[in-house]
Every structure is written in structure tokens, then in C-alpha cells.
PDB file of N, CA and C in Angstrom:
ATOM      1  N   UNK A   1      78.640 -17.549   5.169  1.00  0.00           N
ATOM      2  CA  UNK A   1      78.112 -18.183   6.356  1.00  0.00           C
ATOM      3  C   UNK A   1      79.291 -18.742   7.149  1.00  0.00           C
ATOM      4  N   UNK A   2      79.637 -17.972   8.144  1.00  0.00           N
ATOM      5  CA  UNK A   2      80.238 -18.711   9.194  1.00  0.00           C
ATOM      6  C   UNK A   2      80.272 -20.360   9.692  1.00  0.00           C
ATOM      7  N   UNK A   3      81.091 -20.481  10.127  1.00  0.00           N
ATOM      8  CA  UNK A   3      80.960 -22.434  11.168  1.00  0.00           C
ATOM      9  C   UNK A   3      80.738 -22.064  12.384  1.00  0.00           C
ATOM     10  N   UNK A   4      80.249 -22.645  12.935  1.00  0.00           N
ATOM     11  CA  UNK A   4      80.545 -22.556  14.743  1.00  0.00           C
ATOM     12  C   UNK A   4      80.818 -23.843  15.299  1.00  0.00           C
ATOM     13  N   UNK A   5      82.172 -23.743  15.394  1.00  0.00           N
ATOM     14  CA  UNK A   5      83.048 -24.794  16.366  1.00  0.00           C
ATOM     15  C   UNK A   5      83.123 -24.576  17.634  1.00  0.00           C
ATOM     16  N   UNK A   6      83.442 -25.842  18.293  1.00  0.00           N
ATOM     17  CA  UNK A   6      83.390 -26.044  19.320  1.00  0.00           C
ATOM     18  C   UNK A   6      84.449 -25.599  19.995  1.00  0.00           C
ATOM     19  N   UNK A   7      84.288 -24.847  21.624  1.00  0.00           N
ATOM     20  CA  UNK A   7      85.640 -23.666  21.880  1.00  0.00           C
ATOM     21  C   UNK A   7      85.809 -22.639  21.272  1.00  0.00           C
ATOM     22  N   UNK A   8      84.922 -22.532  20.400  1.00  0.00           N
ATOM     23  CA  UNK A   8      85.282 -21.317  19.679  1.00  0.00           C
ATOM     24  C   UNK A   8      84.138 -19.838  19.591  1.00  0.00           C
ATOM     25  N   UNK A   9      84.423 -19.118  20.010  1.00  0.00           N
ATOM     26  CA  UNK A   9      83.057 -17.750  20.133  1.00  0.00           C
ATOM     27  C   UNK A   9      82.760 -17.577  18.826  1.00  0.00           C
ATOM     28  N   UNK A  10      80.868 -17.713  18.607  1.00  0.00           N
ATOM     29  CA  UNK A  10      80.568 -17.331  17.293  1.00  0.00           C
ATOM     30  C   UNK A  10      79.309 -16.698  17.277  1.00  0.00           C
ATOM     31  N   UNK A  11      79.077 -16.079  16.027  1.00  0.00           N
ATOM     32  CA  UNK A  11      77.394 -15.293  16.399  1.00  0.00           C
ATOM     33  C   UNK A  11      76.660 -16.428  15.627  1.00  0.00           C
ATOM     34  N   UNK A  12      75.778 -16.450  16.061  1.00  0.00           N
ATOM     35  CA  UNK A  12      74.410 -17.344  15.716  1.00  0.00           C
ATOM     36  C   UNK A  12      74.043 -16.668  14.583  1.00  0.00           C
ATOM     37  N   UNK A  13      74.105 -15.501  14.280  1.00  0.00           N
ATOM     38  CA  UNK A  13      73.307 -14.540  12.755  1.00  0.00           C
ATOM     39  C   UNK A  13      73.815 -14.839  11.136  1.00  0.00           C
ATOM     40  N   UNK A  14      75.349 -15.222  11.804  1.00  0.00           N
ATOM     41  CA  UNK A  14      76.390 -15.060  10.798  1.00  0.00           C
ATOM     42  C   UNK A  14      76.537 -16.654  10.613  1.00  0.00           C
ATOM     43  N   UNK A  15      76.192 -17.754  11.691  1.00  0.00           N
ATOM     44  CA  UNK A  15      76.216 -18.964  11.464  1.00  0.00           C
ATOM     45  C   UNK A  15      75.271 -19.036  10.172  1.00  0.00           C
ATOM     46  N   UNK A  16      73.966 -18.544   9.445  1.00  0.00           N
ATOM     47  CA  UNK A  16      73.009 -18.981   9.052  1.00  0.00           C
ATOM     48  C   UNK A  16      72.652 -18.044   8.319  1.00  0.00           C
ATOM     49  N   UNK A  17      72.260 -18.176   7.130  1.00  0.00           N
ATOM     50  CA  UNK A  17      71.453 -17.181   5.877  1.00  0.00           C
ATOM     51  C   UNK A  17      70.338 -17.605   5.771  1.00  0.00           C
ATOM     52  N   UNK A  18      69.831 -16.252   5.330  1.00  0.00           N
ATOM     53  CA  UNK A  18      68.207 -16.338   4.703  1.00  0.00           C
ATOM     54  C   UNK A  18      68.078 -16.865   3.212  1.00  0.00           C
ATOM     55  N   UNK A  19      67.149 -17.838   2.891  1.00  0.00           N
ATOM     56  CA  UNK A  19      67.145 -18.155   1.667  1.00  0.00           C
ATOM     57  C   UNK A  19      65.932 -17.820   1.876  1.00  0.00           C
ATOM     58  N   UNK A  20      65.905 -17.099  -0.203  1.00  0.00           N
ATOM     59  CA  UNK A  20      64.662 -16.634  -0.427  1.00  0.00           C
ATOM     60  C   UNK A  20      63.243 -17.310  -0.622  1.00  0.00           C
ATOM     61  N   UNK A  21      62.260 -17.082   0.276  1.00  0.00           N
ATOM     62  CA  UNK A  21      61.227 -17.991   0.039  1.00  0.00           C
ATOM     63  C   UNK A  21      61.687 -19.140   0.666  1.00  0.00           C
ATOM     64  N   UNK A  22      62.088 -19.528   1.710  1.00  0.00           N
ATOM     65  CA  UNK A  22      62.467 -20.355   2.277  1.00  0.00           C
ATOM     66  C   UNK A  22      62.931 -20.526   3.802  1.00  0.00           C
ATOM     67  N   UNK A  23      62.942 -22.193   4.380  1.00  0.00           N
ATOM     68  CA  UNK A  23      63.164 -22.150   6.011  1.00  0.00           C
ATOM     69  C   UNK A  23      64.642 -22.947   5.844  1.00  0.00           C
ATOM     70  N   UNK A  24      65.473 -22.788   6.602  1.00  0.00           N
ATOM     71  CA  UNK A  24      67.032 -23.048   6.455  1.00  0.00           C
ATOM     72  C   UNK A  24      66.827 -23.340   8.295  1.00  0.00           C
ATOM     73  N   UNK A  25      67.706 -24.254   8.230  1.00  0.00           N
ATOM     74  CA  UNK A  25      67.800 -25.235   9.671  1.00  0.00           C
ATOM     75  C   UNK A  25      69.425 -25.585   9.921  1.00  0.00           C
ATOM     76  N   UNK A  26      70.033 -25.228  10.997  1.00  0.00           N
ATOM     77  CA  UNK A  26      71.322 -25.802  11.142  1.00  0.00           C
ATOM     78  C   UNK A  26      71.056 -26.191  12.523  1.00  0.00           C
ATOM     79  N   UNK A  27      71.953 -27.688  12.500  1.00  0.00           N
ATOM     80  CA  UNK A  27      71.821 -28.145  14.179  1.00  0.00           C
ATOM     81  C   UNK A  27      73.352 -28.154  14.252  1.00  0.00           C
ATOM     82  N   UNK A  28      73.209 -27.278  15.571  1.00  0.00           N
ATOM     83  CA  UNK A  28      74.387 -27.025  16.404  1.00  0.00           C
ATOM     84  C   UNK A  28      74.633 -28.427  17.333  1.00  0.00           C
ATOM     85  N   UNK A  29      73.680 -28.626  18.261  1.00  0.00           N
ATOM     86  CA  UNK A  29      74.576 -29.631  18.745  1.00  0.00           C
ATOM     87  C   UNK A  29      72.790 -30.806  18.909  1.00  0.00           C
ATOM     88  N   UNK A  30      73.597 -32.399  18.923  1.00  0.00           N
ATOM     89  CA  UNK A  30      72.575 -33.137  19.073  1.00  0.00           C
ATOM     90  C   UNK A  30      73.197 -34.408  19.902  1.00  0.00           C
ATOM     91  N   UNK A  31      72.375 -34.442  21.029  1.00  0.00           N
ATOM     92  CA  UNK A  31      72.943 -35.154  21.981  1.00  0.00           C
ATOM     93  C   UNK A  31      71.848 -36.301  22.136  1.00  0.00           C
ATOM     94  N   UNK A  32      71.915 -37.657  22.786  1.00  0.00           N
ATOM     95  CA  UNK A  32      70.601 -38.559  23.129  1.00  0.00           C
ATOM     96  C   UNK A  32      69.517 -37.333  24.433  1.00  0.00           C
ATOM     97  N   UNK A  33      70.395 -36.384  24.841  1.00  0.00           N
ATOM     98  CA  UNK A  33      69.653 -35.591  25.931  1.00  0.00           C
ATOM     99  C   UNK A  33      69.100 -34.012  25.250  1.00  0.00           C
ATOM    100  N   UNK A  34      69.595 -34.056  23.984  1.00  0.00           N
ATOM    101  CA  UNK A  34      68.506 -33.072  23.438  1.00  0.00           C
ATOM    102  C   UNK A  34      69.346 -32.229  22.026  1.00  0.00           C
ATOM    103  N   UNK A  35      69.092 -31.126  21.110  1.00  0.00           N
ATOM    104  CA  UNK A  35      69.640 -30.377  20.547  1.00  0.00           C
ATOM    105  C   UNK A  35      69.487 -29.092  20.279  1.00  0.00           C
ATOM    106  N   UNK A  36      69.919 -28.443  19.854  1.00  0.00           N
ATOM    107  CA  UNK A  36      70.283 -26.960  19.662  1.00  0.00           C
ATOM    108  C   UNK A  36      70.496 -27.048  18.386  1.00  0.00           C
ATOM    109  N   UNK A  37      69.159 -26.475  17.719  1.00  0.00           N
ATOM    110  CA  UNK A  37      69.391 -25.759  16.440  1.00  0.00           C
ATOM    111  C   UNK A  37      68.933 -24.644  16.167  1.00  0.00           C
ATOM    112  N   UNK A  38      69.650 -24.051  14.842  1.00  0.00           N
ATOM    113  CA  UNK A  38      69.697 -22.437  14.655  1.00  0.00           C
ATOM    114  C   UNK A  38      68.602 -22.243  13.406  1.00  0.00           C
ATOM    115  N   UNK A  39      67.870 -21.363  12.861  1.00  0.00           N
ATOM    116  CA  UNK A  39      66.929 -21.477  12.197  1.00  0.00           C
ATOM    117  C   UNK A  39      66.357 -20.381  11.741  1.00  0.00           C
ATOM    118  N   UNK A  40      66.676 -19.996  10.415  1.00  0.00           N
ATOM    119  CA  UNK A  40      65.927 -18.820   9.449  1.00  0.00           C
ATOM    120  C   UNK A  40      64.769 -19.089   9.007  1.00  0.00           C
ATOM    121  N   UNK A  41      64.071 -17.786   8.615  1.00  0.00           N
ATOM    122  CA  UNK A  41      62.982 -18.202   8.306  1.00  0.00           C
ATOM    123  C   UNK A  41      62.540 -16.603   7.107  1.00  0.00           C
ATOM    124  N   UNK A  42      62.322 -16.703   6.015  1.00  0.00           N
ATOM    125  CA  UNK A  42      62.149 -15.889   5.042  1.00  0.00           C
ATOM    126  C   UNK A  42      60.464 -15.579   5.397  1.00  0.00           C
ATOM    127  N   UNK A  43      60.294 -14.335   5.002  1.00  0.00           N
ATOM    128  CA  UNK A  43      58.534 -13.935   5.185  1.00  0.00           C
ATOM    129  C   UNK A  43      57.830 -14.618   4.424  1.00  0.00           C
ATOM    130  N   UNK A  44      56.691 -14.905   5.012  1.00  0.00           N
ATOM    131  CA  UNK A  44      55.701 -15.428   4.200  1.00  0.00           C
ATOM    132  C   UNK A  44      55.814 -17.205   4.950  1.00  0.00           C
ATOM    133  N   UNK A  45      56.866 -17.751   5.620  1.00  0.00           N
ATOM    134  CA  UNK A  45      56.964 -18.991   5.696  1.00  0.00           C
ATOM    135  C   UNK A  45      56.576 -19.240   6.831  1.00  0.00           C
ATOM    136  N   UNK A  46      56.735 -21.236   7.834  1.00  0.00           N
ATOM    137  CA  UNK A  46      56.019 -20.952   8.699  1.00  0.00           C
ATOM    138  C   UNK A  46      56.276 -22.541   8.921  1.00  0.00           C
ATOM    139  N   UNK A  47      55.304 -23.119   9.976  1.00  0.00           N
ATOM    140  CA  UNK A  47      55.696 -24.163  10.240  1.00  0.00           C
ATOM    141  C   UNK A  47      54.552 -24.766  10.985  1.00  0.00           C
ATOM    142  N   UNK A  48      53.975 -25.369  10.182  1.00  0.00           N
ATOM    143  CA  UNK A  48      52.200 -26.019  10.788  1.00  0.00           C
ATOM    144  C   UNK A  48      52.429 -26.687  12.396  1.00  0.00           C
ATOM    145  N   UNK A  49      50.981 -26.084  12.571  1.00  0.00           N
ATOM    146  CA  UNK A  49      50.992 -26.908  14.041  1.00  0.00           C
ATOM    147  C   UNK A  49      51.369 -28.207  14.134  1.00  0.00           C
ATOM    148  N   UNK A  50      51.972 -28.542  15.709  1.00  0.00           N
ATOM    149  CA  UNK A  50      52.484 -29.380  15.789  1.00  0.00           C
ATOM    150  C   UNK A  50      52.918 -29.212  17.294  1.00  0.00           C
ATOM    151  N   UNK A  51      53.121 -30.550  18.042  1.00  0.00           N
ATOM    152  CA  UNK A  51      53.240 -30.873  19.241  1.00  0.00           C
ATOM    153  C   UNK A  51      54.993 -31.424  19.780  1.00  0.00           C
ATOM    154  N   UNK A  52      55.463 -31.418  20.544  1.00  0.00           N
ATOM    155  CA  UNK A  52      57.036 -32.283  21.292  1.00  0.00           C
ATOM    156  C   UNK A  52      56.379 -32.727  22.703  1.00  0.00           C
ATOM    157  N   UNK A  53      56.961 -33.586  23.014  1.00  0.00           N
ATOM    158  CA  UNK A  53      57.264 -34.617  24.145  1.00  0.00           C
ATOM    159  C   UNK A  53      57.653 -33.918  25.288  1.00  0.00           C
ATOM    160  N   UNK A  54      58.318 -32.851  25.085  1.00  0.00           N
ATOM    161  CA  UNK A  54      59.078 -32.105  25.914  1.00  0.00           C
ATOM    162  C   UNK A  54      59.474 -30.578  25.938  1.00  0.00           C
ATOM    163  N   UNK A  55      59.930 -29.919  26.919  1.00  0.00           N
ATOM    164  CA  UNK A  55      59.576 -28.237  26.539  1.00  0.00           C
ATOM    165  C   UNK A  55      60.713 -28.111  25.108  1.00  0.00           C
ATOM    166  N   UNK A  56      60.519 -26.843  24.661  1.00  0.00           N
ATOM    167  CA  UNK A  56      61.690 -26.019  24.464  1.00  0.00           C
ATOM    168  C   UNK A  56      61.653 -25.085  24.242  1.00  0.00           C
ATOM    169  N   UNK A  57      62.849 -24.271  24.331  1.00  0.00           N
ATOM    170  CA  UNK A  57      63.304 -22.909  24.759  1.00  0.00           C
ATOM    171  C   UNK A  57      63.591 -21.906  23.252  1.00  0.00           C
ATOM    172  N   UNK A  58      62.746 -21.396  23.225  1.00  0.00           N
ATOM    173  CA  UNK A  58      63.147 -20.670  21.757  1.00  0.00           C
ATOM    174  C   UNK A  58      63.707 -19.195  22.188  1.00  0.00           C
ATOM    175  N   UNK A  59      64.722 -18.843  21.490  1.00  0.00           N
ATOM    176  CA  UNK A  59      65.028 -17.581  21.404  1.00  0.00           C
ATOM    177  C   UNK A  59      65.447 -16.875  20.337  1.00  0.00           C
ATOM    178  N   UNK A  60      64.845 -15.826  19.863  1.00  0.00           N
ATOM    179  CA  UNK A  60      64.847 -14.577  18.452  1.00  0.00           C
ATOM    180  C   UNK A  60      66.230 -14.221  18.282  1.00  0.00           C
ATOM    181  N   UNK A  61      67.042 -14.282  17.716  1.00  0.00           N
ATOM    182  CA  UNK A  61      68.297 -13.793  17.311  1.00  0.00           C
ATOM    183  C   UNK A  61      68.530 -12.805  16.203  1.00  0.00           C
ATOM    184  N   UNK A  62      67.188 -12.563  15.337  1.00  0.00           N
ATOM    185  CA  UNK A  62      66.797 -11.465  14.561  1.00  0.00           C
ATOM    186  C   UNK A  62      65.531 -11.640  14.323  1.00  0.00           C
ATOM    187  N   UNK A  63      65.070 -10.308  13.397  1.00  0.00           N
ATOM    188  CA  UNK A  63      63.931 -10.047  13.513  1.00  0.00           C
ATOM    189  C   UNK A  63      62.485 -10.599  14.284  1.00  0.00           C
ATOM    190  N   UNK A  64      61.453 -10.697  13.916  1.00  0.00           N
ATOM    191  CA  UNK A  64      60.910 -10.885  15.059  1.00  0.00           C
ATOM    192  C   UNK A  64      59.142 -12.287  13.948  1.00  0.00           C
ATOM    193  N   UNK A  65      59.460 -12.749  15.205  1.00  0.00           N
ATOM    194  CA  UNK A  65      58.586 -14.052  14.882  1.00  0.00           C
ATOM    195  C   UNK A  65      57.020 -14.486  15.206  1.00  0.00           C
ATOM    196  N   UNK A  66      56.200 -14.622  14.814  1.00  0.00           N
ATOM    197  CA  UNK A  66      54.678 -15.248  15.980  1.00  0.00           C
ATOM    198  C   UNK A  66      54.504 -16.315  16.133  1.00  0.00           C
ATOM    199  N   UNK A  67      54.943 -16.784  17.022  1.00  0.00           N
ATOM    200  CA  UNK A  67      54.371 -18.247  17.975  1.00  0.00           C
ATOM    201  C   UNK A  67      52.945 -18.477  18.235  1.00  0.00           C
ATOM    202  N   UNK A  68      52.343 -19.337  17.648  1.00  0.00           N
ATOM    203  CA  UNK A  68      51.077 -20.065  17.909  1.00  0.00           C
ATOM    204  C   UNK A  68      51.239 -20.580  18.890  1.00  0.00           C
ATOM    205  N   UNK A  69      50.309 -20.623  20.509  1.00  0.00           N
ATOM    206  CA  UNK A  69      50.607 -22.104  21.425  1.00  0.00           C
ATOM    207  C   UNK A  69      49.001 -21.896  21.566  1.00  0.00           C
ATOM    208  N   UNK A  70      48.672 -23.259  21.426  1.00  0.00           N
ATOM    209  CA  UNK A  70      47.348 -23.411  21.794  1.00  0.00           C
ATOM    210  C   UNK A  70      46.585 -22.392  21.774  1.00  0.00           C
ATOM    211  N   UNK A  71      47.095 -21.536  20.308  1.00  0.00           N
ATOM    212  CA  UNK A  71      45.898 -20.626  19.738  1.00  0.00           C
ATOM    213  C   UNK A  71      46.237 -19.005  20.260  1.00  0.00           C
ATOM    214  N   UNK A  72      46.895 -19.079  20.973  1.00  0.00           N
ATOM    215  CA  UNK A  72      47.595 -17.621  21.675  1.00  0.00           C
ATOM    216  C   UNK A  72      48.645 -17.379  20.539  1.00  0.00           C
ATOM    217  N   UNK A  73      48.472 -16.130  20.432  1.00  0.00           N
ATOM    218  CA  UNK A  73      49.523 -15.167  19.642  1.00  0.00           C
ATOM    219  C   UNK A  73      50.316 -14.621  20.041  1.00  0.00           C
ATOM    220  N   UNK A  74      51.624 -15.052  20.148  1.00  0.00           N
ATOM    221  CA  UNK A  74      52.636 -14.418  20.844  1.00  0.00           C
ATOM    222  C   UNK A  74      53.744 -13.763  19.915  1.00  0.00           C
ATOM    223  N   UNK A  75      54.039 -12.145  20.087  1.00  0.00           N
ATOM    224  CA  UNK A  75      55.596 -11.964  18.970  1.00  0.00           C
ATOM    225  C   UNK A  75      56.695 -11.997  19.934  1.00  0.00           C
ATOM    226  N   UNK A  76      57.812 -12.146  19.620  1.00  0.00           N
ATOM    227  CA  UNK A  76      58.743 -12.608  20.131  1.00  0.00           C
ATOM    228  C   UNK A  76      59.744 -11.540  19.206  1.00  0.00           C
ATOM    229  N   UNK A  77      60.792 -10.960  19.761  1.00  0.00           N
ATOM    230  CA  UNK A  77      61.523 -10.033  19.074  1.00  0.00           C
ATOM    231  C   UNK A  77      62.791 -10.407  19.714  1.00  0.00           C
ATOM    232  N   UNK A  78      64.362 -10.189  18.497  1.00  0.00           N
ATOM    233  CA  UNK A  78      65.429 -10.172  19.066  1.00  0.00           C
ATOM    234  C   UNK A  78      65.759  -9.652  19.894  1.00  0.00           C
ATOM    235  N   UNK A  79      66.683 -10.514  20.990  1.00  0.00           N
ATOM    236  CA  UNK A  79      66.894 -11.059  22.144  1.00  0.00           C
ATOM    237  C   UNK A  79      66.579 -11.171  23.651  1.00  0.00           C
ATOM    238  N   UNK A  80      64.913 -11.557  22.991  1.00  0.00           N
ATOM    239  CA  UNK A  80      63.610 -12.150  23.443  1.00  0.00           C
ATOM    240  C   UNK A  80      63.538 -13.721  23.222  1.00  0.00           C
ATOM    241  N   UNK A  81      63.198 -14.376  24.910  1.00  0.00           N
ATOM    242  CA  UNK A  81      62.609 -16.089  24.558  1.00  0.00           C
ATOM    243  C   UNK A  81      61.643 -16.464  24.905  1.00  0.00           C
ATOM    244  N   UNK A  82      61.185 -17.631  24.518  1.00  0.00           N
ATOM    245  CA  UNK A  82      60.111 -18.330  24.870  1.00  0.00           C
ATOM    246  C   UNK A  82      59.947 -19.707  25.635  1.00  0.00           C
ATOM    247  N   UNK A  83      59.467 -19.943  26.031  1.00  0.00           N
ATOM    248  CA  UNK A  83      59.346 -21.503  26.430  1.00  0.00           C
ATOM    249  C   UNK A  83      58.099 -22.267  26.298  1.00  0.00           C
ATOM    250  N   UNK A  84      58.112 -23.272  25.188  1.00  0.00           N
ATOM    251  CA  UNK A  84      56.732 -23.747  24.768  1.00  0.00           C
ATOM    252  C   UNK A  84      56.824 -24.914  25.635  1.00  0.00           C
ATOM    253  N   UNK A  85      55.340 -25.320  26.336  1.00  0.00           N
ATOM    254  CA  UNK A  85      55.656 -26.165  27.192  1.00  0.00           C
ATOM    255  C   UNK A  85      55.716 -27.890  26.911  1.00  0.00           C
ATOM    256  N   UNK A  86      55.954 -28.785  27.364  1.00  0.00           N
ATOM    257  CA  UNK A  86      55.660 -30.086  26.823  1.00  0.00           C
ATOM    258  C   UNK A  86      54.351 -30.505  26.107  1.00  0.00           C
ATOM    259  N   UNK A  87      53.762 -30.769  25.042  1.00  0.00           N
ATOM    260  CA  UNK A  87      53.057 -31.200  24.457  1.00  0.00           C
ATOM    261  C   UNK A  87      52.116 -30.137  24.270  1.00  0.00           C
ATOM    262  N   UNK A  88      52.190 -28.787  24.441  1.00  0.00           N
ATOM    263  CA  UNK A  88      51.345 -27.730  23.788  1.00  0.00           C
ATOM    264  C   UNK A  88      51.493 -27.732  21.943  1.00  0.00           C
ATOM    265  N   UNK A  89      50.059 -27.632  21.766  1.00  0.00           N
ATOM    266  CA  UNK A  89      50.177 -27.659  19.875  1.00  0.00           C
ATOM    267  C   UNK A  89      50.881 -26.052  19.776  1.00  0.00           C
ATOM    268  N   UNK A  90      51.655 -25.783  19.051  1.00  0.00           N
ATOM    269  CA  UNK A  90      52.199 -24.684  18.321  1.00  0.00           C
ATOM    270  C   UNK A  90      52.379 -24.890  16.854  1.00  0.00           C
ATOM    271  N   UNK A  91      52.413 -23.671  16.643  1.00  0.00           N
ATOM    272  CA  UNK A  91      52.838 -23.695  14.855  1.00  0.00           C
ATOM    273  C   UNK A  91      53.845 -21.763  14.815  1.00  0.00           C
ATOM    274  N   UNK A  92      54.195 -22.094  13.456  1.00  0.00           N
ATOM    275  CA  UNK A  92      55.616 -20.704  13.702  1.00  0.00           C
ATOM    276  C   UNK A  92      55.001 -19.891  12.437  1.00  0.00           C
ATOM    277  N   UNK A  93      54.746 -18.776  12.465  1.00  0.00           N
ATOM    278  CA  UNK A  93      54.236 -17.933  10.634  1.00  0.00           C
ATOM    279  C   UNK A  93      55.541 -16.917  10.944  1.00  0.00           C
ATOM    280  N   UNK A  94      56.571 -16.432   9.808  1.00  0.00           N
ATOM    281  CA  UNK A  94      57.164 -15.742   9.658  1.00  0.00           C
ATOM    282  C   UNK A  94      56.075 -14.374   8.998  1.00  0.00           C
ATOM    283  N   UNK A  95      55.726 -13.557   9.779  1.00  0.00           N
ATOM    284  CA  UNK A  95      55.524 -12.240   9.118  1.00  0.00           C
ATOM    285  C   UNK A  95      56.543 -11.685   8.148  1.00  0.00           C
ATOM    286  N   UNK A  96      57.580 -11.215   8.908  1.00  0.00           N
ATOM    287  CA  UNK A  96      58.665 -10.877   8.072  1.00  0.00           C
ATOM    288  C   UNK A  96      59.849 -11.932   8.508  1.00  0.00           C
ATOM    289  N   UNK A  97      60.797 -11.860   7.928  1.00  0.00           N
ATOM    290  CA  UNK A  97      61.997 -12.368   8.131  1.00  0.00           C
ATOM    291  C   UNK A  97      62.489 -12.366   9.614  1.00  0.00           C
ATOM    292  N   UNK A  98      63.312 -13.757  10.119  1.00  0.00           N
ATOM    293  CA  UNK A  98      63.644 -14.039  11.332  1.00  0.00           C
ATOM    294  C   UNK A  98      64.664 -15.024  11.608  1.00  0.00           C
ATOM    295  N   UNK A  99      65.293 -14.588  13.000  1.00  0.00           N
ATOM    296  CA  UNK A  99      66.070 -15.800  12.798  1.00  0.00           C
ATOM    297  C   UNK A  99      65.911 -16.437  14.248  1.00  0.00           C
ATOM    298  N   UNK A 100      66.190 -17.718  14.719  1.00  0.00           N
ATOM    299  CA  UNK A 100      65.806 -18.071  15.839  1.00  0.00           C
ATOM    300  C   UNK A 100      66.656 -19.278  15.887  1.00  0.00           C
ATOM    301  N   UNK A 101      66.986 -19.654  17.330  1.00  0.00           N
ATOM    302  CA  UNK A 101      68.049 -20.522  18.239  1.00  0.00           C
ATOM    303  C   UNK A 101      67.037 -21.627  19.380  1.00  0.00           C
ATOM    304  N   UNK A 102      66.458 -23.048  19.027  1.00  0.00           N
ATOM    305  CA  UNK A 102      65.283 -23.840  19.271  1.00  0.00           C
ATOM    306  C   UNK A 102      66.477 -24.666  20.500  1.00  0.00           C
ATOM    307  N   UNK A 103      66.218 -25.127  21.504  1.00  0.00           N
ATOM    308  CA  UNK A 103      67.054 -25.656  22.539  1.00  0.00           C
ATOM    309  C   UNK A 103      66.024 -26.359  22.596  1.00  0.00           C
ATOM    310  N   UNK A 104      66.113 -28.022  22.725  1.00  0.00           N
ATOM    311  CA  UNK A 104      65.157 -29.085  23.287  1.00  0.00           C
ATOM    312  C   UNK A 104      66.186 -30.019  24.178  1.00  0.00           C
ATOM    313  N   UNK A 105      65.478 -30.371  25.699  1.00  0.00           N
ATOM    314  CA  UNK A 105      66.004 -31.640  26.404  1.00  0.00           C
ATOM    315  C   UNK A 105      65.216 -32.113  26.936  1.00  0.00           C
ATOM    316  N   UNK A 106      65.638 -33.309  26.216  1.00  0.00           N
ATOM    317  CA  UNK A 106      64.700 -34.962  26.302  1.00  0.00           C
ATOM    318  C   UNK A 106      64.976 -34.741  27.968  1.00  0.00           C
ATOM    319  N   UNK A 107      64.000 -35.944  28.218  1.00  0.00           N
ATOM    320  CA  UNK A 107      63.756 -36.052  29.728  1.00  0.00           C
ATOM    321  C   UNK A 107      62.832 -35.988  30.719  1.00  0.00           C
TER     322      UNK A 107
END
């Protein structure tokens, strides 16, 4: 697994591994105005509904993911994004394996 420093060009794929049976989370950057984290996700896993304050910007960096928003089924495939809007319920099911890059700013 790669680092990704700052100034420095890196891939998001190689920042982050798949663990088996499992969701793996790295935050890239976290500011009082929002963060950027990177995020695997092994098949079968997932991430119960649930609401934010504020939008954010998801984008697929591998394989491909389904977004719940308020009950709509959306797939999302590498280097494909989304934008869930402020306070829409979503939830995340990994069909198969995925990897994804979550951008949130407060505000």
C-alpha cells in the first residue's frame, strides 16, 4: 500500500487494499471545512442507511458500487461520480468489490 503525500502524484487504488470480508477507510485530508477519504469495500459489505448535513461527492475508483438515496438504485462504475445531496438517507451494498474516493464540505 502506497502513502499519498502532499505535492506528491499518487493513485488512489494503490493508496488502499481490499481486506477480506471487510470495509477499510483512509482519510486523505480533514479540514474544519470538510474531508477526503478513500475507501474499499470487499463483496458482500455495505454501509446502513444513513443521512449528512451536507452534500458529498462520491467517486468509483474501481469496480463498481450501488448507492441507495432515498430508495433509488443507483450503480456507479470506475471513473464515474455521484453527488448525494444534503440530508438524503443513503446506504452503500458492495455487490462485488470496490473502491471509492467520498469528498464532504461543511458549509
Amino acid at each position: 500500500m502506497a502513502k499519498a503525500e502532499k505535492g506528491k502524484v499518487f493513485s488512489a487504488n494503490e493508496t488502499i487494499d481490499y481486506a477480506d470480508g471487510g470495509v477499510v477507510s483512509k482519510e486523505l485530508i480533514h479540514t474544519d471545512a470538510g474531508s477526503v477519504t478513500l475507501f474499499s469495500f470487499d463483496a458482500g459489505q455495505g454501509l446502513s442507511e444513513h443521512s449528512a448535513p451536507f452534500d458529498a461527492l462520491i467517486s468509483v475508483t474501481d469496480g463498481e458500487m450501488a448507492l441507495y438515496v432515498e430508495g433509488r438504485k443507483n450503480i456507479i462504475r470506475a471513473g464515474e461520480s455521484f453527488i448525494i445531496p444534503s440530508g438524503a438517507r443513503h446506504s452503500v451494498k458492495a455487490e462485488s468489490r470496490f473502491k471509492m474516493l467520498i469528498t464532504m464540505i461543511r458549509g
